[in-house]
PDB file of N, CA and C in Angstrom:
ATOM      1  N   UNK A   1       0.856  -1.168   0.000  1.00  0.00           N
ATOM      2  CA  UNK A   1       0.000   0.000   0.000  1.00  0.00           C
ATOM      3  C   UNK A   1       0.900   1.229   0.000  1.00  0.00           C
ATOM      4  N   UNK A   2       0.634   2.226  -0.514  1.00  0.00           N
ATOM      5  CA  UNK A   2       1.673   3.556  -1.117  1.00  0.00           C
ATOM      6  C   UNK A   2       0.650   4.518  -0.001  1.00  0.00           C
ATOM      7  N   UNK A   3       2.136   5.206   0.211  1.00  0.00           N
ATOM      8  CA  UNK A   3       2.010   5.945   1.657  1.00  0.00           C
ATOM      9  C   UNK A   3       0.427   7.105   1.582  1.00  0.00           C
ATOM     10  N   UNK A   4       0.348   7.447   0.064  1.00  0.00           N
ATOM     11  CA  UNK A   4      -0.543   8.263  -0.238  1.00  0.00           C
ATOM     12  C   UNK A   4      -2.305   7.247   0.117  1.00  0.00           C
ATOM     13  N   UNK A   5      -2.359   6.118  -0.373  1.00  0.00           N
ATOM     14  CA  UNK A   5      -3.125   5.162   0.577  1.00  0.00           C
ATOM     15  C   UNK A   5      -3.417   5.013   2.038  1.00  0.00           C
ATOM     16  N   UNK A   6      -2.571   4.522   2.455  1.00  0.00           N
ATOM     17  CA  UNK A   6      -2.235   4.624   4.324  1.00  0.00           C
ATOM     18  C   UNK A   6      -2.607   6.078   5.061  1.00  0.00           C
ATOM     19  N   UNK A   7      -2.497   7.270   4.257  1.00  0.00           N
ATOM     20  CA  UNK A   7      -2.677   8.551   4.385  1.00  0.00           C
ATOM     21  C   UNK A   7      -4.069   8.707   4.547  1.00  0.00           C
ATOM     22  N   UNK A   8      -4.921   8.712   3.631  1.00  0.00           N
ATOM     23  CA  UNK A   8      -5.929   8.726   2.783  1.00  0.00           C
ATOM     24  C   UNK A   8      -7.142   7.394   3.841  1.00  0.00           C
ATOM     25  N   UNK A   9      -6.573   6.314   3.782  1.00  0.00           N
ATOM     26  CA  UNK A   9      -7.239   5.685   4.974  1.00  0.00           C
ATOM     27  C   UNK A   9      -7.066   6.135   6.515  1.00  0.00           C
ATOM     28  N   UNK A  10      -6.499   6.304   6.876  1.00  0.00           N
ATOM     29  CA  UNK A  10      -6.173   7.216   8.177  1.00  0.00           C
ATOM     30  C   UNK A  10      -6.967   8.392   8.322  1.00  0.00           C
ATOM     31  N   UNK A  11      -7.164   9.591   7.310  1.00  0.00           N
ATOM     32  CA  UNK A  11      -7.633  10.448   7.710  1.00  0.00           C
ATOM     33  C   UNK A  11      -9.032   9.873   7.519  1.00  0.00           C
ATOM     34  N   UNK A  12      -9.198   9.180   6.170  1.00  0.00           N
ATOM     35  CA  UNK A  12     -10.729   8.727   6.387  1.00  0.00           C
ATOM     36  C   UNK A  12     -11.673   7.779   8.091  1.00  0.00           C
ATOM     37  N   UNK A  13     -10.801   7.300   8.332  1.00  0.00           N
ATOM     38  CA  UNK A  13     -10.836   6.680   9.750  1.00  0.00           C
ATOM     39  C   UNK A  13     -11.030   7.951  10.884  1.00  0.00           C
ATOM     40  N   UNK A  14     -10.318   8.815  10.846  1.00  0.00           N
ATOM     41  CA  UNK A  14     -10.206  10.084  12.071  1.00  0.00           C
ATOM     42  C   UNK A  14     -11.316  10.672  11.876  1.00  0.00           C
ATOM     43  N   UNK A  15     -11.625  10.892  10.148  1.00  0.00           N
ATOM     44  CA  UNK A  15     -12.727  11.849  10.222  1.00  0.00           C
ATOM     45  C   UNK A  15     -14.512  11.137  10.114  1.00  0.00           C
ATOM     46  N   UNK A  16     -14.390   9.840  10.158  1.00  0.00           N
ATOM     47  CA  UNK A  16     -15.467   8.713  10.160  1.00  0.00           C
ATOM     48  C   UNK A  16     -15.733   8.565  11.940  1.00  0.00           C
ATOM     49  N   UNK A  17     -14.789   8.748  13.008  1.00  0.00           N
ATOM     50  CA  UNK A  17     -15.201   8.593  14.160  1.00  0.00           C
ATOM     51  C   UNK A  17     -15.522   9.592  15.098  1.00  0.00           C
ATOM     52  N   UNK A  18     -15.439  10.925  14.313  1.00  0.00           N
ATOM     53  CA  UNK A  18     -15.754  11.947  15.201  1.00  0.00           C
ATOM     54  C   UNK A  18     -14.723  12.361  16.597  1.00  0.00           C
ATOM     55  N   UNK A  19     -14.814  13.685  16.496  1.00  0.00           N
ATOM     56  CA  UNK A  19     -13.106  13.943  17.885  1.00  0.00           C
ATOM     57  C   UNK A  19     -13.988  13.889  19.181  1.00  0.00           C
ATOM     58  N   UNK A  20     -15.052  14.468  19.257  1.00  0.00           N
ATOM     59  CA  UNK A  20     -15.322  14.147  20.537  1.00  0.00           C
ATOM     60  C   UNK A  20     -15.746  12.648  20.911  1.00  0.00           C
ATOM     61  N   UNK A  21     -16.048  12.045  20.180  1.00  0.00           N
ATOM     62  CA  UNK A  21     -15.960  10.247  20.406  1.00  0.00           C
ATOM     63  C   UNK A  21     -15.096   9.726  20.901  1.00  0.00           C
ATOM     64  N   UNK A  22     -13.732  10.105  20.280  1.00  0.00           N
ATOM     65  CA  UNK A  22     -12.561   9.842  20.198  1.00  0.00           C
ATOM     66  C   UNK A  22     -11.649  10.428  21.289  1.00  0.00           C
ATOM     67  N   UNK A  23     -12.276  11.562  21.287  1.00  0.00           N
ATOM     68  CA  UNK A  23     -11.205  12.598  22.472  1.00  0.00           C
ATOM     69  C   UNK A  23     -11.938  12.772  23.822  1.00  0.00           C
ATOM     70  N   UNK A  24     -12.782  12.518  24.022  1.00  0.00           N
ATOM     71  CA  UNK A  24     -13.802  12.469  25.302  1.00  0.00           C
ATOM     72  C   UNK A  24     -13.939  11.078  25.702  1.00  0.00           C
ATOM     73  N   UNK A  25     -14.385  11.493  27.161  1.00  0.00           N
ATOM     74  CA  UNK A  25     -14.823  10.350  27.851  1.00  0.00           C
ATOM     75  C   UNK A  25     -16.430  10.082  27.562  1.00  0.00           C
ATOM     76  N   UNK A  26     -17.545   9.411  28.403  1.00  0.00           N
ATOM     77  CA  UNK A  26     -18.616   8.796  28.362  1.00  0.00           C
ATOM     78  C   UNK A  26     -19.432   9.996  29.069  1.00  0.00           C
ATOM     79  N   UNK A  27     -18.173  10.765  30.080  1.00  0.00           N
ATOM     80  CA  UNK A  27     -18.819  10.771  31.522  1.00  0.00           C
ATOM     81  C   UNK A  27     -17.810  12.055  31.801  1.00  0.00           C
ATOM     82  N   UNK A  28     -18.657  13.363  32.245  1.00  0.00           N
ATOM     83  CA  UNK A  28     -17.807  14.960  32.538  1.00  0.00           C
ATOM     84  C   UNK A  28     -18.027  14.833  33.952  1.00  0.00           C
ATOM     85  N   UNK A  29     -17.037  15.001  34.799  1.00  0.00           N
ATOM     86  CA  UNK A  29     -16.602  15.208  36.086  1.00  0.00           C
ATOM     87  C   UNK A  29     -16.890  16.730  36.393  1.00  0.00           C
ATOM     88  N   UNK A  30     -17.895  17.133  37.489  1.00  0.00           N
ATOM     89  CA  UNK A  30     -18.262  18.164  37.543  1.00  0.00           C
ATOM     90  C   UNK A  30     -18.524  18.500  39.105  1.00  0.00           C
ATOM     91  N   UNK A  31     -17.606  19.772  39.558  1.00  0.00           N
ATOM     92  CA  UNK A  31     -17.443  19.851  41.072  1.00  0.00           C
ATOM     93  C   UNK A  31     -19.033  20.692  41.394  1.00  0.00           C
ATOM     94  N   UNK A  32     -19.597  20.219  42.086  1.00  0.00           N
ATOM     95  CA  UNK A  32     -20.527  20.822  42.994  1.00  0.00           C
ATOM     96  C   UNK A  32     -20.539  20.721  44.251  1.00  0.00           C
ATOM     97  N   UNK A  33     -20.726  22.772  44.641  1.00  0.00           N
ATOM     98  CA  UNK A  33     -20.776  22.906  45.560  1.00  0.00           C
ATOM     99  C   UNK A  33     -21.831  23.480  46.223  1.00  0.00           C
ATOM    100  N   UNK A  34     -22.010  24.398  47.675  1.00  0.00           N
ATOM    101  CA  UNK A  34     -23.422  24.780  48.341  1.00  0.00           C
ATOM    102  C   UNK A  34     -22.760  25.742  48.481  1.00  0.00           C
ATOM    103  N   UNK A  35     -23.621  27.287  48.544  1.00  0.00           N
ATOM    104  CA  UNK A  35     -23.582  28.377  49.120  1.00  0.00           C
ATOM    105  C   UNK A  35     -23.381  28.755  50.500  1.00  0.00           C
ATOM    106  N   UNK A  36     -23.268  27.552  51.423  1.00  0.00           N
ATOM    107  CA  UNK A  36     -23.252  27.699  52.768  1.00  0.00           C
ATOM    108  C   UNK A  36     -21.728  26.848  52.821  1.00  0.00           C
ATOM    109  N   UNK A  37     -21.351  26.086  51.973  1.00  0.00           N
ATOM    110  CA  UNK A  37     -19.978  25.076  52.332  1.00  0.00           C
ATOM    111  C   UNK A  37     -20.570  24.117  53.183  1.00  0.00           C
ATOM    112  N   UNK A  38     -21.462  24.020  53.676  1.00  0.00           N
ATOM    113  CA  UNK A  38     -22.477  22.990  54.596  1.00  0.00           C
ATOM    114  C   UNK A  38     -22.346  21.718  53.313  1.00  0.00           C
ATOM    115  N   UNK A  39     -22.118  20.167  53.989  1.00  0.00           N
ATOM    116  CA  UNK A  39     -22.853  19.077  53.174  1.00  0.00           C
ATOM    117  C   UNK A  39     -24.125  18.321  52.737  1.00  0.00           C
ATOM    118  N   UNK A  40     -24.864  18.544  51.920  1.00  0.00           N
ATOM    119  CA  UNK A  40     -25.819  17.795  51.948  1.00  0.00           C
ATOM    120  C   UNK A  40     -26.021  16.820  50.553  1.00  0.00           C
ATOM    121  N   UNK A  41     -27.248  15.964  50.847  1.00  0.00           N
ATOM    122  CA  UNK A  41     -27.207  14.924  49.896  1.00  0.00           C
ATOM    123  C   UNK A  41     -28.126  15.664  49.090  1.00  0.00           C
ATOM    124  N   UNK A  42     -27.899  15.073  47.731  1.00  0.00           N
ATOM    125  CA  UNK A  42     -28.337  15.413  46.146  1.00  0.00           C
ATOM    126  C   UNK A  42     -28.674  13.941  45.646  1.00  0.00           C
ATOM    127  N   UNK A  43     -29.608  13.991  44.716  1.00  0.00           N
ATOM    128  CA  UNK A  43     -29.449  12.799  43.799  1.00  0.00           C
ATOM    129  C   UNK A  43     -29.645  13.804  42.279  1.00  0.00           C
ATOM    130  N   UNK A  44     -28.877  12.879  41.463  1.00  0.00           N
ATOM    131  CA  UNK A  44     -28.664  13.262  40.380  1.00  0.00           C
ATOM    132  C   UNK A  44     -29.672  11.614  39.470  1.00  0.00           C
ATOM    133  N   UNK A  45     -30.427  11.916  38.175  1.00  0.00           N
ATOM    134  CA  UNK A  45     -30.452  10.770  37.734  1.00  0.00           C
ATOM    135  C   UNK A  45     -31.160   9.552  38.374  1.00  0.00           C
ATOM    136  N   UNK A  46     -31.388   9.760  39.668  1.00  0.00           N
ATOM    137  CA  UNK A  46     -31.609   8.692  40.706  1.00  0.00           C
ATOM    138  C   UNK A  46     -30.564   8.292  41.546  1.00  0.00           C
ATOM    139  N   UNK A  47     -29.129   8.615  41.494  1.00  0.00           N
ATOM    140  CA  UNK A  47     -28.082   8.204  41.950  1.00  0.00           C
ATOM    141  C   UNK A  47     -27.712   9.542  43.304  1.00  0.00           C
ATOM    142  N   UNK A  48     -27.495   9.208  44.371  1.00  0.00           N
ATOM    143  CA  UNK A  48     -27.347  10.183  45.369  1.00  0.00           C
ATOM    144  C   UNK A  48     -25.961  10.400  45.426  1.00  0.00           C
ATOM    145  N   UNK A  49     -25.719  11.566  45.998  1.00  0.00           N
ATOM    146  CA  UNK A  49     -24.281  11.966  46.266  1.00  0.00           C
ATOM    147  C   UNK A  49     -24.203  12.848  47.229  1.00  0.00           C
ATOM    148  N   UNK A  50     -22.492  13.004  48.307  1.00  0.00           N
ATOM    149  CA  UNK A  50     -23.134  14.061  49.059  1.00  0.00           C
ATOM    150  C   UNK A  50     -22.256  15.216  48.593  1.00  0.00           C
ATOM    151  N   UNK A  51     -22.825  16.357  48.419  1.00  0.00           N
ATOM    152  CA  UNK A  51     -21.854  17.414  48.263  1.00  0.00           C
ATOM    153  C   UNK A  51     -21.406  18.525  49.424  1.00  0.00           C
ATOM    154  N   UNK A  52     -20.601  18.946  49.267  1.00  0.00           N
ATOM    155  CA  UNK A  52     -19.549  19.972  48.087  1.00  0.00           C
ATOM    156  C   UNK A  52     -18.458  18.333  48.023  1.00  0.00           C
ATOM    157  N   UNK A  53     -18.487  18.194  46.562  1.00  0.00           N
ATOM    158  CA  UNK A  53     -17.426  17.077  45.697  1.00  0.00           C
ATOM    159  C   UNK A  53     -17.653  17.073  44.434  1.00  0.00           C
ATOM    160  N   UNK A  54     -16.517  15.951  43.830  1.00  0.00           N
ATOM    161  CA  UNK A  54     -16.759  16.078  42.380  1.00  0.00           C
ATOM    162  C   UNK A  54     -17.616  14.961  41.842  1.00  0.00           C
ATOM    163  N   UNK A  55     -18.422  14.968  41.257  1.00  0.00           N
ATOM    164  CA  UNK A  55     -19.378  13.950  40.693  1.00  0.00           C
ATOM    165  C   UNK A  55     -18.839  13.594  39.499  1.00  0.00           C
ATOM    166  N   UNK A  56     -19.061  12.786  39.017  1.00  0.00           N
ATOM    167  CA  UNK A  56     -19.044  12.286  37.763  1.00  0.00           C
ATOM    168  C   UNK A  56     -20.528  11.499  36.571  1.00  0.00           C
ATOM    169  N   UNK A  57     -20.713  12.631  35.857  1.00  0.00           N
ATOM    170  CA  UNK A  57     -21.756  12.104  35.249  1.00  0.00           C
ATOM    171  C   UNK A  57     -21.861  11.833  34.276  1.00  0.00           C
ATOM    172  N   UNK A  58     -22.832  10.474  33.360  1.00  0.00           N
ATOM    173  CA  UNK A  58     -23.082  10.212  32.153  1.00  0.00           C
ATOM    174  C   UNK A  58     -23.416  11.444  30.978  1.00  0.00           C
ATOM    175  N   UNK A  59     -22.634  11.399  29.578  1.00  0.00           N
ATOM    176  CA  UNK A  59     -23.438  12.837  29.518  1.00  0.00           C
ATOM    177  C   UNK A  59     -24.698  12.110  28.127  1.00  0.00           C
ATOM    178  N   UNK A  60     -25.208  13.014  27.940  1.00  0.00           N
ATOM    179  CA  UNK A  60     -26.263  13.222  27.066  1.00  0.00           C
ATOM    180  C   UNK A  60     -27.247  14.063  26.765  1.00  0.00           C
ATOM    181  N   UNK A  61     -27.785  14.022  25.778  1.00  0.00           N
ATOM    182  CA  UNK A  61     -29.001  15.101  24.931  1.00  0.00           C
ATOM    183  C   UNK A  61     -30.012  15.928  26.035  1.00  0.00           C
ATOM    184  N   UNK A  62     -29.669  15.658  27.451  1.00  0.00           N
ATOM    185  CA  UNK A  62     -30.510  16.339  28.341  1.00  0.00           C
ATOM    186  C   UNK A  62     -30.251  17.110  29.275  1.00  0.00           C
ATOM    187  N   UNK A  63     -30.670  18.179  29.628  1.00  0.00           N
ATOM    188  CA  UNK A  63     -29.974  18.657  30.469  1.00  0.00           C
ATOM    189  C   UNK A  63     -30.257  18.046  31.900  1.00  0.00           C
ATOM    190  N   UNK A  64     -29.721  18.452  33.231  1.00  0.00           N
ATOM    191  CA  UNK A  64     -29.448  17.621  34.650  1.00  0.00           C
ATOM    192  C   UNK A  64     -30.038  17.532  35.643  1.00  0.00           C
ATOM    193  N   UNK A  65     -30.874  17.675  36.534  1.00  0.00           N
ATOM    194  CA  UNK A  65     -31.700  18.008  37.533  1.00  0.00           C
ATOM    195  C   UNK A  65     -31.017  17.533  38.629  1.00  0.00           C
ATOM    196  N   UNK A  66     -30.308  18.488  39.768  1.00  0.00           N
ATOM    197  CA  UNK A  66     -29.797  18.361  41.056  1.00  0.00           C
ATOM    198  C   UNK A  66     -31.193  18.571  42.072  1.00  0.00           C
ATOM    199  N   UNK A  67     -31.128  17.210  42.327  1.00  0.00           N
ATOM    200  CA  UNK A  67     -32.786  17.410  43.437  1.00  0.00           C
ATOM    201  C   UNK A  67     -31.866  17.411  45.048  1.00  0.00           C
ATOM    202  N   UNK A  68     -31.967  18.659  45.655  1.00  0.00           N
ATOM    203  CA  UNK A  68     -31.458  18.597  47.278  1.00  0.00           C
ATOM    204  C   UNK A  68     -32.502  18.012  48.427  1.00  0.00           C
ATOM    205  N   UNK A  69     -31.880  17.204  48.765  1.00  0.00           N
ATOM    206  CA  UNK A  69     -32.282  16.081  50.033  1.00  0.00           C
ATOM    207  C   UNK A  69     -32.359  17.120  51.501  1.00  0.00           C
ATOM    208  N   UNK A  70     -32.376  17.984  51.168  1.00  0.00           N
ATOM    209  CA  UNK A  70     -32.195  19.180  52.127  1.00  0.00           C
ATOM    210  C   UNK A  70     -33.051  20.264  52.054  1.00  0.00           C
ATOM    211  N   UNK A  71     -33.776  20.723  53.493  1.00  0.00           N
ATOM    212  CA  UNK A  71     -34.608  21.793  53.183  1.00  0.00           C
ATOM    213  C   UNK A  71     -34.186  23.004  53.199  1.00  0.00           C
ATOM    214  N   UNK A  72     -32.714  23.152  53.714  1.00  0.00           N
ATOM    215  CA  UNK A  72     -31.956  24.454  53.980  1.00  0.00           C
ATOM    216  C   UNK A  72     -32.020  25.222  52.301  1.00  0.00           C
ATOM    217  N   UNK A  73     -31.799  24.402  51.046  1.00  0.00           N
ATOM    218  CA  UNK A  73     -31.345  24.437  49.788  1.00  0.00           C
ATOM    219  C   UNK A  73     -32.450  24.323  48.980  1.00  0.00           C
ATOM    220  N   UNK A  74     -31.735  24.978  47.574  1.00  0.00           N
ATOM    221  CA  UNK A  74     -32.980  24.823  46.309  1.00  0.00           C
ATOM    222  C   UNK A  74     -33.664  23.713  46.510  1.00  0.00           C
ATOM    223  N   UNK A  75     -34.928  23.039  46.323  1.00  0.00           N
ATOM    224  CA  UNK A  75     -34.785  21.849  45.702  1.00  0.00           C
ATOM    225  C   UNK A  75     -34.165  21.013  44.556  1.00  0.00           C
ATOM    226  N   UNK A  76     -34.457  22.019  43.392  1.00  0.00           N
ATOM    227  CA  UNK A  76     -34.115  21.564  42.453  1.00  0.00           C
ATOM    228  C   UNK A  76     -32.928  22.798  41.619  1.00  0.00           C
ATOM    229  N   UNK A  77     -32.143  22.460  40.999  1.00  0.00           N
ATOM    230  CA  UNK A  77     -31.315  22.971  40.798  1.00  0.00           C
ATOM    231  C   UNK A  77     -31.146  22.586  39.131  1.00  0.00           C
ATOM    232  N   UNK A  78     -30.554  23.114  38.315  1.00  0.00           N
ATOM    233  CA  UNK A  78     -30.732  22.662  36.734  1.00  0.00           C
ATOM    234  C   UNK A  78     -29.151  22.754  36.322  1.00  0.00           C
ATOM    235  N   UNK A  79     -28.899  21.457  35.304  1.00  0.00           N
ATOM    236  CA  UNK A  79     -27.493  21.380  35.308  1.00  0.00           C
ATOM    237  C   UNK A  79     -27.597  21.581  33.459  1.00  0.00           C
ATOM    238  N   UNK A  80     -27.068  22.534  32.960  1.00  0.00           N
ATOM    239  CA  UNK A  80     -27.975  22.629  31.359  1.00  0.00           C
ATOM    240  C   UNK A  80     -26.844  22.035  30.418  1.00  0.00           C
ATOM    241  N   UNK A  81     -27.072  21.342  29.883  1.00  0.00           N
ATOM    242  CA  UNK A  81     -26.079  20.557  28.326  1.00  0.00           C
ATOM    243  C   UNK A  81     -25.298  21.617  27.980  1.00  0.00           C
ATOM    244  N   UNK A  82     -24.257  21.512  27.548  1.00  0.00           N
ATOM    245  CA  UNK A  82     -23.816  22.690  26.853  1.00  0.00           C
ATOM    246  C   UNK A  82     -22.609  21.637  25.671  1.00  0.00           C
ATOM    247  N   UNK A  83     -22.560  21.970  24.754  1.00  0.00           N
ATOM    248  CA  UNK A  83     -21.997  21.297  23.357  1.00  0.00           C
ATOM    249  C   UNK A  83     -20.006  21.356  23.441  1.00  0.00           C
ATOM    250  N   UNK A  84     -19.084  20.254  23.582  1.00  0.00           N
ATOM    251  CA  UNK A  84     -18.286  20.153  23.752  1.00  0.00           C
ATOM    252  C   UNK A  84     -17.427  20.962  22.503  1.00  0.00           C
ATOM    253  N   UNK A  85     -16.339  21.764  23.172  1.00  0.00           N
ATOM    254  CA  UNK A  85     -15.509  22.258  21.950  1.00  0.00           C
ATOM    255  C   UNK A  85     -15.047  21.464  21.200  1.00  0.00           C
ATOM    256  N   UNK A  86     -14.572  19.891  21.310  1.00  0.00           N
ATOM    257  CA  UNK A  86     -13.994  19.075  20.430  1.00  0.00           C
ATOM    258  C   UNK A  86     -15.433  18.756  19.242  1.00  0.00           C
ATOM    259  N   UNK A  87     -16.530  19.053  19.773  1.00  0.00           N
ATOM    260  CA  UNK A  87     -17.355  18.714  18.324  1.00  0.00           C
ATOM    261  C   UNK A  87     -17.338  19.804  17.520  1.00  0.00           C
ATOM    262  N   UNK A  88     -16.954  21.332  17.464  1.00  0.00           N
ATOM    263  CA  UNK A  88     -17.076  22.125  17.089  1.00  0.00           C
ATOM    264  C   UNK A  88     -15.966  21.976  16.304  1.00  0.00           C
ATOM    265  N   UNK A  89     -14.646  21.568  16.449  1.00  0.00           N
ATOM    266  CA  UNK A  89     -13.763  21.323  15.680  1.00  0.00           C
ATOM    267  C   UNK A  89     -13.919  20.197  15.046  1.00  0.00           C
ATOM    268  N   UNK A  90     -14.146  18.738  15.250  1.00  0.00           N
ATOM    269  CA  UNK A  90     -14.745  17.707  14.178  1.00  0.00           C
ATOM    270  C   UNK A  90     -15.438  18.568  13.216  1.00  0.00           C
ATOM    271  N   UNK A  91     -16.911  19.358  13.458  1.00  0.00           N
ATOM    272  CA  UNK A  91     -17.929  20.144  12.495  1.00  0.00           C
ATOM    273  C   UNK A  91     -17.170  20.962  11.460  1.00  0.00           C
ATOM    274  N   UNK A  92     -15.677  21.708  11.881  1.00  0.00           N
ATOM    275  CA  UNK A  92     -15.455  22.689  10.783  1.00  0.00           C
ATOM    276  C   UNK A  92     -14.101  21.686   9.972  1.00  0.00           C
ATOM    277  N   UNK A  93     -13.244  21.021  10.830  1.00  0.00           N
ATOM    278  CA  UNK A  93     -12.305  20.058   9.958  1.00  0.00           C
ATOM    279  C   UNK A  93     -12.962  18.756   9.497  1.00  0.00           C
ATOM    280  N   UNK A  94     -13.719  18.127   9.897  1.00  0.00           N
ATOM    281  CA  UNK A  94     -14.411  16.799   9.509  1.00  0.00           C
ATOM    282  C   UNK A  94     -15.760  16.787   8.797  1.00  0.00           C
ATOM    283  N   UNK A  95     -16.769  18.451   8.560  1.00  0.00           N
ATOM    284  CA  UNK A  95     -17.607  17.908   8.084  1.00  0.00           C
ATOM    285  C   UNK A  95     -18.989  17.209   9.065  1.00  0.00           C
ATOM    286  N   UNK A  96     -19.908  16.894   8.006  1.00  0.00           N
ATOM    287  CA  UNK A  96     -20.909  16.112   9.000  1.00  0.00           C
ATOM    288  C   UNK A  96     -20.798  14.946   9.077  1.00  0.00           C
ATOM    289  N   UNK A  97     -20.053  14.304   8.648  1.00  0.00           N
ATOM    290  CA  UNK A  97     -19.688  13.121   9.102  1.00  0.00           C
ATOM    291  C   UNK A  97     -19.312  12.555  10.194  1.00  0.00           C
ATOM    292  N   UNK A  98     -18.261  12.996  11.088  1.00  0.00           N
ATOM    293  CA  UNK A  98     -17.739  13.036  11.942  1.00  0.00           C
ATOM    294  C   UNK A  98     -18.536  13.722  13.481  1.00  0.00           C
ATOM    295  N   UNK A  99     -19.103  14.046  13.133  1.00  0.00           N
ATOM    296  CA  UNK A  99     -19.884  15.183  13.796  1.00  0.00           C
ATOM    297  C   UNK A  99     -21.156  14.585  14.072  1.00  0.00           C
ATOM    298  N   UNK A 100     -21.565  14.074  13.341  1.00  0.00           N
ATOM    299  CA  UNK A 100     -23.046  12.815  13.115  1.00  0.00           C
ATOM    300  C   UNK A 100     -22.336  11.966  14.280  1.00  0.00           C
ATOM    301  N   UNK A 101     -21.523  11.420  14.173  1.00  0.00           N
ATOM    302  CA  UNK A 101     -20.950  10.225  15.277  1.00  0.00           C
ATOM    303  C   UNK A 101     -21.222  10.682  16.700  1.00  0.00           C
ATOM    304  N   UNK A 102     -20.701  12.058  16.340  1.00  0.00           N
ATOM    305  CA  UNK A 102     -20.681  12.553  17.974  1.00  0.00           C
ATOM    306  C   UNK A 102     -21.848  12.688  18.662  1.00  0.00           C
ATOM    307  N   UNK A 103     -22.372  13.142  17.743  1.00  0.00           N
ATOM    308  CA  UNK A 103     -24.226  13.218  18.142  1.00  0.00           C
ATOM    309  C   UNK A 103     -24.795  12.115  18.380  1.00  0.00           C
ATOM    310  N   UNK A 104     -24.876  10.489  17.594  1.00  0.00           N
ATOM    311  CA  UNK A 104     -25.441   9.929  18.001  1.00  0.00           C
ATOM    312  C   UNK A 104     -24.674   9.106  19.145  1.00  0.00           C
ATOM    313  N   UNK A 105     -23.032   9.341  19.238  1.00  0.00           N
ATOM    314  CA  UNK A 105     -22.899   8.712  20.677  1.00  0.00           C
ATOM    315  C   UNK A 105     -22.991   9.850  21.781  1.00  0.00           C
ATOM    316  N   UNK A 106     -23.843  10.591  21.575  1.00  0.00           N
ATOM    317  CA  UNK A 106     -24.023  11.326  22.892  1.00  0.00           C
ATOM    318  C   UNK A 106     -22.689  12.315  23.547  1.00  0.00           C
ATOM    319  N   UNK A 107     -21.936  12.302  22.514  1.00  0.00           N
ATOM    320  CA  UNK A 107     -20.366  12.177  23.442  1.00  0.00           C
ATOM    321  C   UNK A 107     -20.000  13.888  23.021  1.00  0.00           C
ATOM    322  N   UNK A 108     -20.685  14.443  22.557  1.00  0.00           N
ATOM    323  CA  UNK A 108     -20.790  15.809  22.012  1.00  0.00           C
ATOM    324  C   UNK A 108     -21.587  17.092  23.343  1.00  0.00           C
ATOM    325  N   UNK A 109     -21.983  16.197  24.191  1.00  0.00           N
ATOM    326  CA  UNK A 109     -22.407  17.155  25.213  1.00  0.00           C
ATOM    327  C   UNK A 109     -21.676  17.052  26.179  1.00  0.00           C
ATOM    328  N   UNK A 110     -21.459  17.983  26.680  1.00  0.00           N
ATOM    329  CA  UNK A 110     -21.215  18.206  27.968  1.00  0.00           C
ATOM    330  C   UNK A 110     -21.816  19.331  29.057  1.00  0.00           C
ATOM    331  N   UNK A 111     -21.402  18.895  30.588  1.00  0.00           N
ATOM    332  CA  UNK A 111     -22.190  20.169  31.418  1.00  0.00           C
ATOM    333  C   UNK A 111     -21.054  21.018  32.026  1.00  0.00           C
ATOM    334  N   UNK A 112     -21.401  22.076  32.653  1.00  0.00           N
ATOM    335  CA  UNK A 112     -20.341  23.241  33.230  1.00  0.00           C
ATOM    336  C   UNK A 112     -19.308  22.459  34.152  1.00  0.00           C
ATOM    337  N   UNK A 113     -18.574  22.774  34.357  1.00  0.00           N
ATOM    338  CA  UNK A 113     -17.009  22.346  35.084  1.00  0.00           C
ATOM    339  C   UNK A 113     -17.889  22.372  36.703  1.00  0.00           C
ATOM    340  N   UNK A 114     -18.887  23.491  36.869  1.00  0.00           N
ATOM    341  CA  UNK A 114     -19.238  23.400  38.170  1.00  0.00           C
ATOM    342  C   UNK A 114     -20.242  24.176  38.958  1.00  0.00           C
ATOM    343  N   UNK A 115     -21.032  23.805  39.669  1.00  0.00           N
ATOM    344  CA  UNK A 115     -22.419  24.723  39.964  1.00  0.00           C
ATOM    345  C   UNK A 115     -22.331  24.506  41.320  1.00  0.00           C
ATOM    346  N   UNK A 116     -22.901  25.929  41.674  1.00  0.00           N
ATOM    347  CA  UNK A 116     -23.454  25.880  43.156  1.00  0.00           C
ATOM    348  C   UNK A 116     -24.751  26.154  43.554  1.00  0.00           C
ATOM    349  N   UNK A 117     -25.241  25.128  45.282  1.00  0.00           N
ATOM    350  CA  UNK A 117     -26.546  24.918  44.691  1.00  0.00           C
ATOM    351  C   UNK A 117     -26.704  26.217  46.124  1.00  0.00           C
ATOM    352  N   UNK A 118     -27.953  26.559  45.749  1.00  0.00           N
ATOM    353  CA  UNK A 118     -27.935  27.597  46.603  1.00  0.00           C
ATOM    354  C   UNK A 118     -28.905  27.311  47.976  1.00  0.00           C
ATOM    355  N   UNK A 119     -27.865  27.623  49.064  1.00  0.00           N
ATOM    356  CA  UNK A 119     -28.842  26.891  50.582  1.00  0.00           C
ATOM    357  C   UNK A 119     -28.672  28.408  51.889  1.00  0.00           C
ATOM    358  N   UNK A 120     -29.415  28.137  52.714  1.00  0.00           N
ATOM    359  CA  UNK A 120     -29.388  28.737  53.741  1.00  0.00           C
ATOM    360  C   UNK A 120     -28.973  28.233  55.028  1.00  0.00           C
ATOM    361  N   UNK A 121     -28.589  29.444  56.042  1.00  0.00           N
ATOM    362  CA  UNK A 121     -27.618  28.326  57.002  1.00  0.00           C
ATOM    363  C   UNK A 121     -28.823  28.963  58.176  1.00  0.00           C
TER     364      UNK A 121
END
């Protein structure tokens, strides 16, 4: 196979799997904390956690709902999707091809680095 081949399959491969597929995880690690520094429990998803820590969550097409186990605090708190920079670069070097991948593995969203939920002491 002539290097111009091997070339040519390669980029077709990079730009067939999409960068955020490829360059991301499943799952954005996201520190939440409380307005008081006080701990309380959250469930995310159905899955509980206690905060101020870093969570780690599945991402996808939806945005997040932080429900507080606590009456000091919001109840509900909103964690909103926001679109990963690595798909924005697949979209302008790869086309929709690449970019299609990312979308249907979900792997194109992500949420903020970090939210605080707001409580009273």
């Amino acid at each position: 196979m002539g290097i111009k081949k091997l070339v040519a399959v390669a980029t077709a491969a990079v730009l067939m799997s999409g960068c955020a597929s490829v360059l991301t995880d499943d799952t954005t690690s996201i520190n939440i904390g409380t307005s008081t520094g006080e701990e309380v429990t959250v469930a995310i998803d159905g899955q509980e956690y206690t905060v101020p820590g870093i969570v780690s969550l599945k991402k996808s097409n939806a945005d997040k709902t932080i429900v507080s186990k606590d009456n000091r605090c919001a109840k509900q708190t909103v964690l909103k999707k926001e679109i990963e920079t690595e798909f924005w670069i697949n979209l302008v070097s790869g086309g929709p091809l690449g970019s299609t991948t990312d979308m249907a593995t979900e792997k194109m969203w992500t949420y903020a680095d970090s939210v605080e939920i707001n409580c009273k002491k």
